[in-house]
Every structure is written in C-alpha cells, then in structure tokens.
N, C-alpha and C. Protein backbone atom coordinates (compact mmCIF):
# COMPACT_ATOMS: atom_id res chain seq x y z
N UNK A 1 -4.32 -2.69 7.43
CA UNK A 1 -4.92 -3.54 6.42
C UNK A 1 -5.65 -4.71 7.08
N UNK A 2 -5.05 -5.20 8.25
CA UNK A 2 -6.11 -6.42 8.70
C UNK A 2 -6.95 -5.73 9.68
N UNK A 3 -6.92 -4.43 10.19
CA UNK A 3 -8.32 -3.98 10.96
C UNK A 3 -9.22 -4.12 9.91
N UNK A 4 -8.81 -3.86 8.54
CA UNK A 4 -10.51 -4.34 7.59
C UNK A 4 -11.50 -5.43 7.91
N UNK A 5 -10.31 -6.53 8.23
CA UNK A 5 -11.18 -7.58 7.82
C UNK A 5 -11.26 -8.63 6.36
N UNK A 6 -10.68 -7.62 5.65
CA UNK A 6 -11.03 -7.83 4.25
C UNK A 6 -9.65 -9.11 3.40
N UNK A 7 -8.27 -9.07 4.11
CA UNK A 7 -7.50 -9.94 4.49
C UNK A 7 -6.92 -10.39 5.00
N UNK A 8 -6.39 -12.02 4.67
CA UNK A 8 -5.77 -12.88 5.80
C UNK A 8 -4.60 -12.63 6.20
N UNK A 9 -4.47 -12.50 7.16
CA UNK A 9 -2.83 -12.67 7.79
C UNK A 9 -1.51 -12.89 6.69
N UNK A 10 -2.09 -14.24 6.10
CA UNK A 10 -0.98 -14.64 5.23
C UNK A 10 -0.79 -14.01 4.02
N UNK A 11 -1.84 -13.31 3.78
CA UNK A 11 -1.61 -12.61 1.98
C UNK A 11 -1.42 -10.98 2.41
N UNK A 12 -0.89 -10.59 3.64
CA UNK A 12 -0.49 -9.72 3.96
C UNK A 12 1.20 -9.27 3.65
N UNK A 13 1.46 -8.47 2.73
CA UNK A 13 3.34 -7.99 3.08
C UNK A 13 3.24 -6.84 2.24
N UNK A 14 5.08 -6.36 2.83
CA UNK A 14 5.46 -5.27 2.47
C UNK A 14 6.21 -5.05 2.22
N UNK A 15 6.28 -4.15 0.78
CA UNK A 15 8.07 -3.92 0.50
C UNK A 15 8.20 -2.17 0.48
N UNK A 16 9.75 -2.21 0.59
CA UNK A 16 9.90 -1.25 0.90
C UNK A 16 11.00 -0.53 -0.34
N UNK A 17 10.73 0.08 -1.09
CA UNK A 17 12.51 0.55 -2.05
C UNK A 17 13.00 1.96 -2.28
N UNK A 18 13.86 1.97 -1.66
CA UNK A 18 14.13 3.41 -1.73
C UNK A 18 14.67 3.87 -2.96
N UNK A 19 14.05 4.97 -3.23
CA UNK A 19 14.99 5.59 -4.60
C UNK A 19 16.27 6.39 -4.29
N UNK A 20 17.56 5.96 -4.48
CA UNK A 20 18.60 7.24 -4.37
C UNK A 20 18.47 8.26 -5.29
N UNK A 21 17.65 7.61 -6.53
CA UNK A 21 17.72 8.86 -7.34
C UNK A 21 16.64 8.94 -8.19
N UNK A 22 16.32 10.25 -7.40
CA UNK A 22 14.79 10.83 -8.36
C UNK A 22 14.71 12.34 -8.25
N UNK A 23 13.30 12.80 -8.95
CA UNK A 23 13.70 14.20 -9.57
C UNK A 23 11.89 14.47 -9.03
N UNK A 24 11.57 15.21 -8.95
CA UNK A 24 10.44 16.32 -8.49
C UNK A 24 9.89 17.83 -9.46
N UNK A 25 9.04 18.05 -9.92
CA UNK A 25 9.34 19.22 -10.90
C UNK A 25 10.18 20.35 -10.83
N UNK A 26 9.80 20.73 -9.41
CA UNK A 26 10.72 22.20 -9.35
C UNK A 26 12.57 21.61 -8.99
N UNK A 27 12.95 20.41 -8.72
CA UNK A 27 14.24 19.91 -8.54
C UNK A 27 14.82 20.04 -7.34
N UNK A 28 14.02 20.90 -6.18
CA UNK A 28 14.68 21.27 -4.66
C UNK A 28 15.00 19.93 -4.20
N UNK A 29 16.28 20.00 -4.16
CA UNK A 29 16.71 18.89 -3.00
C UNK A 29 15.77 18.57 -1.63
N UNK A 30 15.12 19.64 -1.23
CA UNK A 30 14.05 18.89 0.38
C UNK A 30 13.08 18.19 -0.22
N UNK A 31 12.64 18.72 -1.87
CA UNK A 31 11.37 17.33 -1.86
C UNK A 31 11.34 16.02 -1.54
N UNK A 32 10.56 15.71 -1.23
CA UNK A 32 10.35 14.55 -0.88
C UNK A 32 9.14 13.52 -1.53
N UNK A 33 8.97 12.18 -1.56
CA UNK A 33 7.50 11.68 -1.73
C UNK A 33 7.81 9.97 -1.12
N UNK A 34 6.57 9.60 -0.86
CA UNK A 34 6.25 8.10 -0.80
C UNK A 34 4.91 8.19 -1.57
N UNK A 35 5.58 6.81 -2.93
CA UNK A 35 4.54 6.40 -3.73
C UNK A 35 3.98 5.23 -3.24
N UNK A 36 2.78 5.00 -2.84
CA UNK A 36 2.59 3.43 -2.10
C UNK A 36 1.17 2.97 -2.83
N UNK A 37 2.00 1.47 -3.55
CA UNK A 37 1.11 0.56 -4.68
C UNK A 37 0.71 -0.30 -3.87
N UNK A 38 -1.16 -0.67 -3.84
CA UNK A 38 -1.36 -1.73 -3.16
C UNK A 38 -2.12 -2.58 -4.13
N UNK A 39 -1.72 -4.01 -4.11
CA UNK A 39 -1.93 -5.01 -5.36
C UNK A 39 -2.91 -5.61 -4.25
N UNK A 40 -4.24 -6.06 -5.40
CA UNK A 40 -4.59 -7.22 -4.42
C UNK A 40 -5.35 -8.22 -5.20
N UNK A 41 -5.77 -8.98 -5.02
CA UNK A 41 -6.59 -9.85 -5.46
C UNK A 41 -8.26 -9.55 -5.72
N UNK A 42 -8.85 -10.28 -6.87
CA UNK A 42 -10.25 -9.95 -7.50
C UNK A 42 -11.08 -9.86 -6.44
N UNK A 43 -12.39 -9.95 -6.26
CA UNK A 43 -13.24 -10.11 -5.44
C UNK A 43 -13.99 -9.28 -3.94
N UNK A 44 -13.36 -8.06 -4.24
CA UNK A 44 -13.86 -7.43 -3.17
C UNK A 44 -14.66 -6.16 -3.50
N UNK A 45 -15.46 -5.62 -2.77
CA UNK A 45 -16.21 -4.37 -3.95
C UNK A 45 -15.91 -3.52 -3.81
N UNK A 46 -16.05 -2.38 -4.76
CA UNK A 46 -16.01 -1.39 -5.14
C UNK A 46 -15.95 -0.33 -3.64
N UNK A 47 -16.71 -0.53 -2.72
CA UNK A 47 -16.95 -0.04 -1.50
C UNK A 47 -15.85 -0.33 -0.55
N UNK A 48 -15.67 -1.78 -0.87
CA UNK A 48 -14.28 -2.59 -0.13
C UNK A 48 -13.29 -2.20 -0.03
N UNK A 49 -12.52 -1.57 -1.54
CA UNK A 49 -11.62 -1.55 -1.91
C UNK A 49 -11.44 0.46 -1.48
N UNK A 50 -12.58 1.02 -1.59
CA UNK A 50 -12.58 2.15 -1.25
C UNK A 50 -12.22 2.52 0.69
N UNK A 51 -12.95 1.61 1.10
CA UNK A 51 -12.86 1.71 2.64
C UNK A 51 -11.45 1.50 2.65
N UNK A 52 -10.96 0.47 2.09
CA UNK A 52 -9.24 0.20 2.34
C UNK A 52 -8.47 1.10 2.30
N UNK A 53 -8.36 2.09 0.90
CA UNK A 53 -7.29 2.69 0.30
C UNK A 53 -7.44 3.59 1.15
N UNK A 54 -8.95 4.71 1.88
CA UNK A 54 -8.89 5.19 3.15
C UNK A 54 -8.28 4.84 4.16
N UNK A 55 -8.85 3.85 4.76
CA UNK A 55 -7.93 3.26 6.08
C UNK A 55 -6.32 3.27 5.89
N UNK A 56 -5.87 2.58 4.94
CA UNK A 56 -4.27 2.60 4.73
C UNK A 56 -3.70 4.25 4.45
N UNK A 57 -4.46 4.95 3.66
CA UNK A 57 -3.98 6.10 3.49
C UNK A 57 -3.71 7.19 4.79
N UNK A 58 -4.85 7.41 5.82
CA UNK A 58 -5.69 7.83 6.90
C UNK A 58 -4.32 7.21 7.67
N UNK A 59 -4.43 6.42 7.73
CA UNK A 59 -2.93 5.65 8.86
C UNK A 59 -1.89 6.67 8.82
N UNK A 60 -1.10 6.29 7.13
CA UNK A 60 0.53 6.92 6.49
C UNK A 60 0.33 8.06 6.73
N UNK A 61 -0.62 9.21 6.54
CA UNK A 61 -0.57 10.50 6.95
C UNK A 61 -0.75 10.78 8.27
N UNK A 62 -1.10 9.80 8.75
CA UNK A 62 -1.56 10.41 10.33
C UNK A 62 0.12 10.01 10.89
N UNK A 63 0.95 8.85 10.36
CA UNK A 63 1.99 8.43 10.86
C UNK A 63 3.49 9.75 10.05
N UNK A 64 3.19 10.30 9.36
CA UNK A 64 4.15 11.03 8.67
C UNK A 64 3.58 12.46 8.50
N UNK A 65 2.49 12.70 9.59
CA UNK A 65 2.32 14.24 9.91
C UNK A 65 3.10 15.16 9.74
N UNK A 66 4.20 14.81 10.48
CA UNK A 66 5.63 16.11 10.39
C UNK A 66 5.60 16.33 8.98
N UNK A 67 5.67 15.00 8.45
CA UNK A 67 6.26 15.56 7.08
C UNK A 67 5.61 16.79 6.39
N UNK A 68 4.01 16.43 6.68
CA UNK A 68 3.42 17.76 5.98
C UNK A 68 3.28 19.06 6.73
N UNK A 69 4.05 19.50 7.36
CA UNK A 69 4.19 20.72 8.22
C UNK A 69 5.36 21.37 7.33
N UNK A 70 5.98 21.10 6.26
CA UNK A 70 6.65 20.85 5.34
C UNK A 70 5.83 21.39 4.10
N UNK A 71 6.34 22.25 2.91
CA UNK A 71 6.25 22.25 1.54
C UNK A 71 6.42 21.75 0.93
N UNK A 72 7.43 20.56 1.46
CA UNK A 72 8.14 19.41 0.39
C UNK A 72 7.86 17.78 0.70
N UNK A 73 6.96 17.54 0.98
CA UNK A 73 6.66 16.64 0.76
C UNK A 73 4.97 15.93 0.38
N UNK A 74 5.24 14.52 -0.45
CA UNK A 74 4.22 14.10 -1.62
C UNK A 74 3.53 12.96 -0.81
N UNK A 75 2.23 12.38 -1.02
CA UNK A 75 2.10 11.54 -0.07
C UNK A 75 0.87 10.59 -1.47
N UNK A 76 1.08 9.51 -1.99
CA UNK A 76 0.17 8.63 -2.65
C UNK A 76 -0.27 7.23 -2.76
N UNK A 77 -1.30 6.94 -3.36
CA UNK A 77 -1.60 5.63 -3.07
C UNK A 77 -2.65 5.03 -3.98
N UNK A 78 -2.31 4.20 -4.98
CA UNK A 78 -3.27 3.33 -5.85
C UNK A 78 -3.23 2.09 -5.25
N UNK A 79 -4.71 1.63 -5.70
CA UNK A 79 -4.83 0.43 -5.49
C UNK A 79 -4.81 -0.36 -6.81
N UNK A 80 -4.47 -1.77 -6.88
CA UNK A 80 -4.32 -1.76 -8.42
C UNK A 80 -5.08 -3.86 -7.74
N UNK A 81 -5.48 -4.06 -8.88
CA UNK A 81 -6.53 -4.92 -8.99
C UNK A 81 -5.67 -6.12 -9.70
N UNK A 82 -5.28 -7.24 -8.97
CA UNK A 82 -4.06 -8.49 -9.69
C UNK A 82 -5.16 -9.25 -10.40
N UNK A 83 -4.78 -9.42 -11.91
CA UNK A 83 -5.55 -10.32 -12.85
C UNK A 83 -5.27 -11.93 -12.59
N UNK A 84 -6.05 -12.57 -11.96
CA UNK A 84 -6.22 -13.74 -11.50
C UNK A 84 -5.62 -14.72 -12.76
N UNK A 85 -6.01 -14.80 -13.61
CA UNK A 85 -5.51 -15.19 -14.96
C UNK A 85 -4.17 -15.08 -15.18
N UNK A 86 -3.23 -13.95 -14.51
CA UNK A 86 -2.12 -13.51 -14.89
C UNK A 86 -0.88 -13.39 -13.81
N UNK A 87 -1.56 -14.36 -12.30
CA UNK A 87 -0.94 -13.88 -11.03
C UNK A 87 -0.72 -15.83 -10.99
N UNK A 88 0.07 -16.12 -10.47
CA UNK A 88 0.87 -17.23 -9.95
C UNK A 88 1.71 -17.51 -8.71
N UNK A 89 0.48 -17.99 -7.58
CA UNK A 89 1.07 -17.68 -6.70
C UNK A 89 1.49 -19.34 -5.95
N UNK A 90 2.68 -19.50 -4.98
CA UNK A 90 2.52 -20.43 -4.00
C UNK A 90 2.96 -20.36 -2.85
N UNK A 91 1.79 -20.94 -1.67
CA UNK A 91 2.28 -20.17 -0.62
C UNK A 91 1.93 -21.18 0.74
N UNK A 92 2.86 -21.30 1.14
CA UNK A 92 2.47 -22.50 2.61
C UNK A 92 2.77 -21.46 3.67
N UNK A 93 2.16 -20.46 3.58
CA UNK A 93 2.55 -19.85 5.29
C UNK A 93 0.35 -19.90 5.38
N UNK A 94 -0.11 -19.81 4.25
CA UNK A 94 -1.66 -19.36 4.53
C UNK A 94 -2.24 -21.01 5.27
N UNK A 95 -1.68 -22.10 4.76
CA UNK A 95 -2.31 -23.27 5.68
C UNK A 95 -1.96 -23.46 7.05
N UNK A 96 -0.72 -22.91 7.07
CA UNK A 96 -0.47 -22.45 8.49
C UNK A 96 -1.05 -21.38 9.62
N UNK A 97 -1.37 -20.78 9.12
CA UNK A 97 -1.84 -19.59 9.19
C UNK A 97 -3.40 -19.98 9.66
N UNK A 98 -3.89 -20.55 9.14
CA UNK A 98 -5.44 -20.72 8.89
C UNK A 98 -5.60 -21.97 10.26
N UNK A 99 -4.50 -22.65 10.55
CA UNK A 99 -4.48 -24.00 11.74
C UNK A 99 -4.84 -25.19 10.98
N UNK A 100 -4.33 -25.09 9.34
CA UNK A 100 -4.47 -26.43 9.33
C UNK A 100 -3.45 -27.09 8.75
C-alpha cells in the first residue's frame, strides 16, 4: 500500500479476525477464504483506487500461492470508499510522522 504513493505512513493499518466459525457452500471442512476490506478516504481517482486494489491484491496471491495449488481455497478484496461526513477520526501519530 505505501509502494503507491497514494498513502501516508500514518493512515496506514491492519486488522486481522479470524473466524472460528464459518460455512462455504459445499461445507468441506478444507475450504478455506480470506475476505480483505480496504476502507479509505475520499479523494483519489477512479484509476487510483484501481491501481491499488491491484497492487494489494497481486501481493496476497503472490504471498498465499500454495494456497491456490489447492481446490479449497477463496481469495477477495473490496475497496470501500469512507464518507467523510460520517468518519471521525483522531490521530497524533500523522504529526509525528510528517516531522512536525
């Protein structure tokens, strides 16, 4: 995400949650999936946001190859667009961050 360019250091993170319990259509215990939501803030274009969800995607599969040598496993990724109007944020690691 920061080989883009596109953000700062500080509005960078990651969570991680595992499900103990979930279900797959056919129900085989080997399925597998990682659903991965990336939130971000207004202002970047259409092109921007496309180069990203590549790059981040292009990474997770290249890093979880094995997995798809495999029948059972799911691999996804939205990007979802935070309504500025509706996001509340505060954050002192970005003035740090920035050297000032």
């Amino acid at each position: 995400v920061l080989d883009t360019g596109l953000f700062e250091t500080g509005a960078v993170r990651v969570r991680a949650f595992r499900a103990e319990a979930y279900a797959m259509a056919d129900s085989l215990p080997e399925n597998a999936f990682l659903d991965m939501s990336f939130r971000i803030g207004t202002g970047r274009s259409p092109d921007e946001k496309k180069r990203t969800g590549e790059a981040v995607f292009a990474a997770v599969s290249e890093y979880l190859a094995g997995l798809f040598e495999t029948p059972h496993f799911a691999l996804s990724l939205e990007i979802r667009e935070i309504d500025p109007e509706l996001s509340w944020k505060r954050n002192a690691i970005h003035p740090r961050l920035r050297g000032k």
